[in-house]
Every structure is written in structure tokens, then in C-alpha cells.
Protein backbone atom coordinates (compact mmCIF):
# COMPACT_ATOMS: atom_id res chain seq x y z
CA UNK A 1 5.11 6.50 -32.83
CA UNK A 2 2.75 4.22 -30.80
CA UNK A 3 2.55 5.57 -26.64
CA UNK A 4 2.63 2.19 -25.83
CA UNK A 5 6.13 1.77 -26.69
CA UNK A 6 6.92 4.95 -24.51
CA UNK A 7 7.97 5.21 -21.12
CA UNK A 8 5.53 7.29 -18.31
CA UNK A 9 8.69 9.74 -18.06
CA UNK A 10 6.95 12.69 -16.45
CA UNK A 11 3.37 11.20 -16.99
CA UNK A 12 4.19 9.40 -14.48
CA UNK A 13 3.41 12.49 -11.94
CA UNK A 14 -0.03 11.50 -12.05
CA UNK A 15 0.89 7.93 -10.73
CA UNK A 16 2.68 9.83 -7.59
CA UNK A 17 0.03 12.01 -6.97
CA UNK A 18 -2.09 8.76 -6.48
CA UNK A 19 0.38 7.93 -3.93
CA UNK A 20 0.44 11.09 -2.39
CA UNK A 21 -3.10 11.06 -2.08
CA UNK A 22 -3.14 8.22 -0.88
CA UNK A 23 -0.64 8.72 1.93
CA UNK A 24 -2.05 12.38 2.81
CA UNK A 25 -5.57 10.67 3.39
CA UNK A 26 -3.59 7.66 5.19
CA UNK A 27 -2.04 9.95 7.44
CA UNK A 28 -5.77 11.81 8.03
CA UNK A 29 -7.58 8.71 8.75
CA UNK A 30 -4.91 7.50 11.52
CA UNK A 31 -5.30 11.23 13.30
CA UNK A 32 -8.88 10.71 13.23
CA UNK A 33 -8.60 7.09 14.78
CA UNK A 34 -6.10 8.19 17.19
CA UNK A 35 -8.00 11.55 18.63
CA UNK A 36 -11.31 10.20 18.43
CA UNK A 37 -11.31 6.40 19.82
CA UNK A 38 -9.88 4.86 22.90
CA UNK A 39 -6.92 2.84 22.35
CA UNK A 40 -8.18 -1.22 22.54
CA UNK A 41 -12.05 -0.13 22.93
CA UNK A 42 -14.12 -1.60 19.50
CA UNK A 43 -16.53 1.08 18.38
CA UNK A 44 -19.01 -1.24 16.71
CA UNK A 45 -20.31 0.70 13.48
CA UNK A 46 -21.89 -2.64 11.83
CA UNK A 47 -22.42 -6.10 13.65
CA UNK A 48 -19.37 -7.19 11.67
CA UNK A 49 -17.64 -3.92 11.28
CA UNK A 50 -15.66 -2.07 14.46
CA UNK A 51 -13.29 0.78 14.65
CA UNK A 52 -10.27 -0.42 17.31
CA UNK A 53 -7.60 1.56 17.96
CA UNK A 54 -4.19 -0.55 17.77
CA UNK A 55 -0.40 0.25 17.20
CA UNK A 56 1.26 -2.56 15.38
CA UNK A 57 5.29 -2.81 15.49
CA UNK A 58 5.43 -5.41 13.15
CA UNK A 59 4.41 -6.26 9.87
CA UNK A 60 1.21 -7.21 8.25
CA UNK A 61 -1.07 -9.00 11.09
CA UNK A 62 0.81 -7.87 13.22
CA UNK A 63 3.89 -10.41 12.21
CA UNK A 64 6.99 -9.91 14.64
CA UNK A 65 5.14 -7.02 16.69
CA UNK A 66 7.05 -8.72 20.12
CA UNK A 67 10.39 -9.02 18.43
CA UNK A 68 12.26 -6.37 20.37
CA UNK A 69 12.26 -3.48 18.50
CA UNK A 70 15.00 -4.00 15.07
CA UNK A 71 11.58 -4.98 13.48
CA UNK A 72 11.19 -1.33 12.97
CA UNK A 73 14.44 -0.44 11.50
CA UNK A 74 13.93 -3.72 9.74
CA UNK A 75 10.48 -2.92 7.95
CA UNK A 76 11.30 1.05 7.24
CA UNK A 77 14.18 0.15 5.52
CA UNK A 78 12.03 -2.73 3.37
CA UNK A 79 9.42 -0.26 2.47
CA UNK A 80 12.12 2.88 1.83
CA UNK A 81 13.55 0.19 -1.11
CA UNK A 82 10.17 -0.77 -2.40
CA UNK A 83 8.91 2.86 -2.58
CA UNK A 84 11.99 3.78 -4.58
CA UNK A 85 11.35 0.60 -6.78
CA UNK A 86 8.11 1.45 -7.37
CA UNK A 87 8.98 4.95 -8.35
CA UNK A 88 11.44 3.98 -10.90
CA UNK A 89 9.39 1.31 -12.85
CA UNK A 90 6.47 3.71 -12.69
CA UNK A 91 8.57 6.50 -14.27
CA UNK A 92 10.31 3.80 -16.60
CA UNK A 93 7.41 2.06 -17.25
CA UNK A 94 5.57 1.81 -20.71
CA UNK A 95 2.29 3.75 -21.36
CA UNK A 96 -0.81 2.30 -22.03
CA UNK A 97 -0.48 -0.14 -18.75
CA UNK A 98 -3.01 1.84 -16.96
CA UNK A 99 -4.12 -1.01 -14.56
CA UNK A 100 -0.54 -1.47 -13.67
CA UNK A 101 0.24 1.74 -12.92
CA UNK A 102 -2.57 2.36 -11.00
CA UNK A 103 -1.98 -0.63 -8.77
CA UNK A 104 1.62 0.57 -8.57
CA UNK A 105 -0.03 4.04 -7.14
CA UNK A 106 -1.77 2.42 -4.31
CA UNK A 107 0.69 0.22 -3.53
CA UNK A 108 3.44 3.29 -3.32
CA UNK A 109 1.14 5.23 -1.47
CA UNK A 110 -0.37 2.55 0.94
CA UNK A 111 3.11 1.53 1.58
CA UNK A 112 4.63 6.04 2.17
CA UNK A 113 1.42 5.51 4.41
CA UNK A 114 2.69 3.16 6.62
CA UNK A 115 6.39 4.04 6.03
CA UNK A 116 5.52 7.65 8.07
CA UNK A 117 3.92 6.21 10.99
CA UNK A 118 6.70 3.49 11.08
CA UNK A 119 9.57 6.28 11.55
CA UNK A 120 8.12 9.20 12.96
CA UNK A 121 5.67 7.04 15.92
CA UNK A 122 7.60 3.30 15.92
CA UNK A 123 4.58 1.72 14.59
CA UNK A 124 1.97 1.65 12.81
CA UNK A 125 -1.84 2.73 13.64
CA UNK A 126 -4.71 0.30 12.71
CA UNK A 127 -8.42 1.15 13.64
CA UNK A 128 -10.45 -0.61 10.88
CA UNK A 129 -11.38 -4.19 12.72
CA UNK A 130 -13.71 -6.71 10.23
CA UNK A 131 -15.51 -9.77 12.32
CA UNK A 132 -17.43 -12.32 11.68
CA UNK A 133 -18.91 -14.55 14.24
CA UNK A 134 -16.20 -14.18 16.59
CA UNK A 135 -13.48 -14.49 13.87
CA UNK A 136 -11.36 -11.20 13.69
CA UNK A 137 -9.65 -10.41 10.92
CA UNK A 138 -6.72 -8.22 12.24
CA UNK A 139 -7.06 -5.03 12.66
CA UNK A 140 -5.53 -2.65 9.46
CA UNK A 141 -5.54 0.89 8.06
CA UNK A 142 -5.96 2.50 4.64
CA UNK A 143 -2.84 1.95 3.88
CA UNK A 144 -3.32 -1.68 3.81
CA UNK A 145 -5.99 -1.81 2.28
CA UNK A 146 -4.46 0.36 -0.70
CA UNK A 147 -2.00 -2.15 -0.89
CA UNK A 148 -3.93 -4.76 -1.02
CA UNK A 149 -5.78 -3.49 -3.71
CA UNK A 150 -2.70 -2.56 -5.87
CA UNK A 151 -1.39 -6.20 -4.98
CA UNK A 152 -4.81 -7.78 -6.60
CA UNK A 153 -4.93 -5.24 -9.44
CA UNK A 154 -0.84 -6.08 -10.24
CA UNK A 155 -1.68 -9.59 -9.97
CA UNK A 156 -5.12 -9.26 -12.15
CA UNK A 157 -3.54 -7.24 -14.72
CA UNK A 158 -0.58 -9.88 -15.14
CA UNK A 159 -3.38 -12.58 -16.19
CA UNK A 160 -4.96 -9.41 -18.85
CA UNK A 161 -1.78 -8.32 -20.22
CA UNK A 162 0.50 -10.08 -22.64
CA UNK A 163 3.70 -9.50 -22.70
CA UNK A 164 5.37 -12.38 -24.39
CA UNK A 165 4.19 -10.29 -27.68
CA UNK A 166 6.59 -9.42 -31.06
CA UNK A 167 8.11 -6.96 -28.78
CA UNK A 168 9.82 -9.11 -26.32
CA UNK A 169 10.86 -11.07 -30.15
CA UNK A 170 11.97 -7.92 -31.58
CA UNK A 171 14.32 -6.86 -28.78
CA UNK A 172 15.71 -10.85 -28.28
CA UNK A 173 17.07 -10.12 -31.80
């Protein structure tokens, strides 16, 4: 019997520790940011590279942060449904689709990251701020980027993987 064929089942612990790992270091990193640096104040690390202390309501770059406050509700329940997505097709998920899974990981645990801050503060802490020039990217956390890692890898390994092979034929038949 080939493991590719097989679902994660309980393999798939090692996928959720990723995203617990994740989210525990998440969670760290924001109590560092929020102890140790003055809410708005850049502390410049690298002529391109500061660590700013913001508290996003809204959504990625900062999308609906004056919206009133549903945004919040809005978002936790958005992320509560794509966490438990993500933990069912990692657990259901075939074996052998380790770039996948791994995306799926940081993705789960970038998006538990945010999910905590989102329901236990109202919003979500950012401190990592990336300039150029006087360009500013906004400001994000480590959940973000986690996600945004897991977004390329999902999206890389769906260009590397085919799955249009003899056993989407086989179970067409």
C-alpha cells in the first residue's frame, strides 16, 4: 500500500504542532514588541528595517481598521472557519504532500496567531515595519509573515504537483 494514497490521520499532529509553534512564538514576539517599544515610535534596527509598535483592527494593511468595530467580530469569525478548514484537510489530506502541508502549518498557525490577539485584545499587534526610501510597507507581525509564506508555498506547490494523474481517472470511474 503506497502512503501517498493515505490520509495524514494522526500524522497530521506534526502539521499542528507547526501551528502551535508557530502561534506560541507569535504570541512571544507581540509581548516582546508590546513591553519593550513605545507604541508609534520606529526603532530603526537597519536603514530599511524598523520595529513600530501598532494595533491594527482590521485586516491585512490595515484594511477596514476605522470601520466601527463589527470588523472584529467580522475577521475572528473568518479566521475561526479557516483554522477549522485547515485542520480538516490537513488531517484528511494525502501523505507525501509535504510542501502542502507545511504551508498549511504556517498558514494555521500564522492565522491562531492573529486569531488570539483579535479576541482576547480587539486587534492585532504589528511591530515589524520594512521601508524603502520613504515607501513603508505596512507594518505586520509573525503571524503574517507565516502566512504569507504558507500562501506562496500552497501556491508554489500547486505549479509542482500534479494532480490531474490516473488517480483523479481511477476514482471518475
Amino acid at each position: 500500500m503506497s502512503n501517498v494514497n493515505t490520509p495524514n490521520g494522526l500524522l497530521a499532529l506534526r502539521w499542528y504542532a507547526c501551528a502551535l509553534v508557530i502561534a506560541v512564538a507569535d504570541h512571544y514576539t507581540k509581548g516582546l514588541a508590546s513591553t519593550g517599544l513605545v507604541y508609534g515610535r520606529p526603532m530603526e534596527l537597519l536603514p530599511w528595517f524598523n520595529l513600530t509598535l501598532q494595533h491594527n483592527t482590521g485586516a491585512a494593511f490595515s484594511l477596514l481598521n476605522d470601520a466601527g468595530g463589527w470588523q472584529r467580530y467580522f475577521f475572528s469569525v473568518v479566521a475561526i472557519g479557516i483554522s477549522a478548514f485547515l485542520t480538516v484537510w490537513l488531517y484528511r489530506m494525502q501523505r507525501g504532500h509535504l510542501l502542502l502541508a507545511i504551508s498549511i502549518g504556517l498558514i494555521l498557525g500564522g492565522a491562531l496567531g492573529n486569531l488570539w490577539d483579535r479576541m482576547v485584545l480587539g486587534y492585532v499587534v504589528d511591530f515589524i515595519s520594512v521601508h524603502y526610501k520613504g515607501y513603508y510597507f505596512p507594518a505586520f507581525n509573525l503571524a503574517d509573515a507565516a502566512i504569507s509564506v504558507g500562501a506562496v508555498g500552497m501556491l508554489w506547490d500547486s505549479f509542482l504537483t500534479d494532480d490531474h494523474s490516473d488517480d483523479a481517472r481511477v476514482n471518475s470511474k
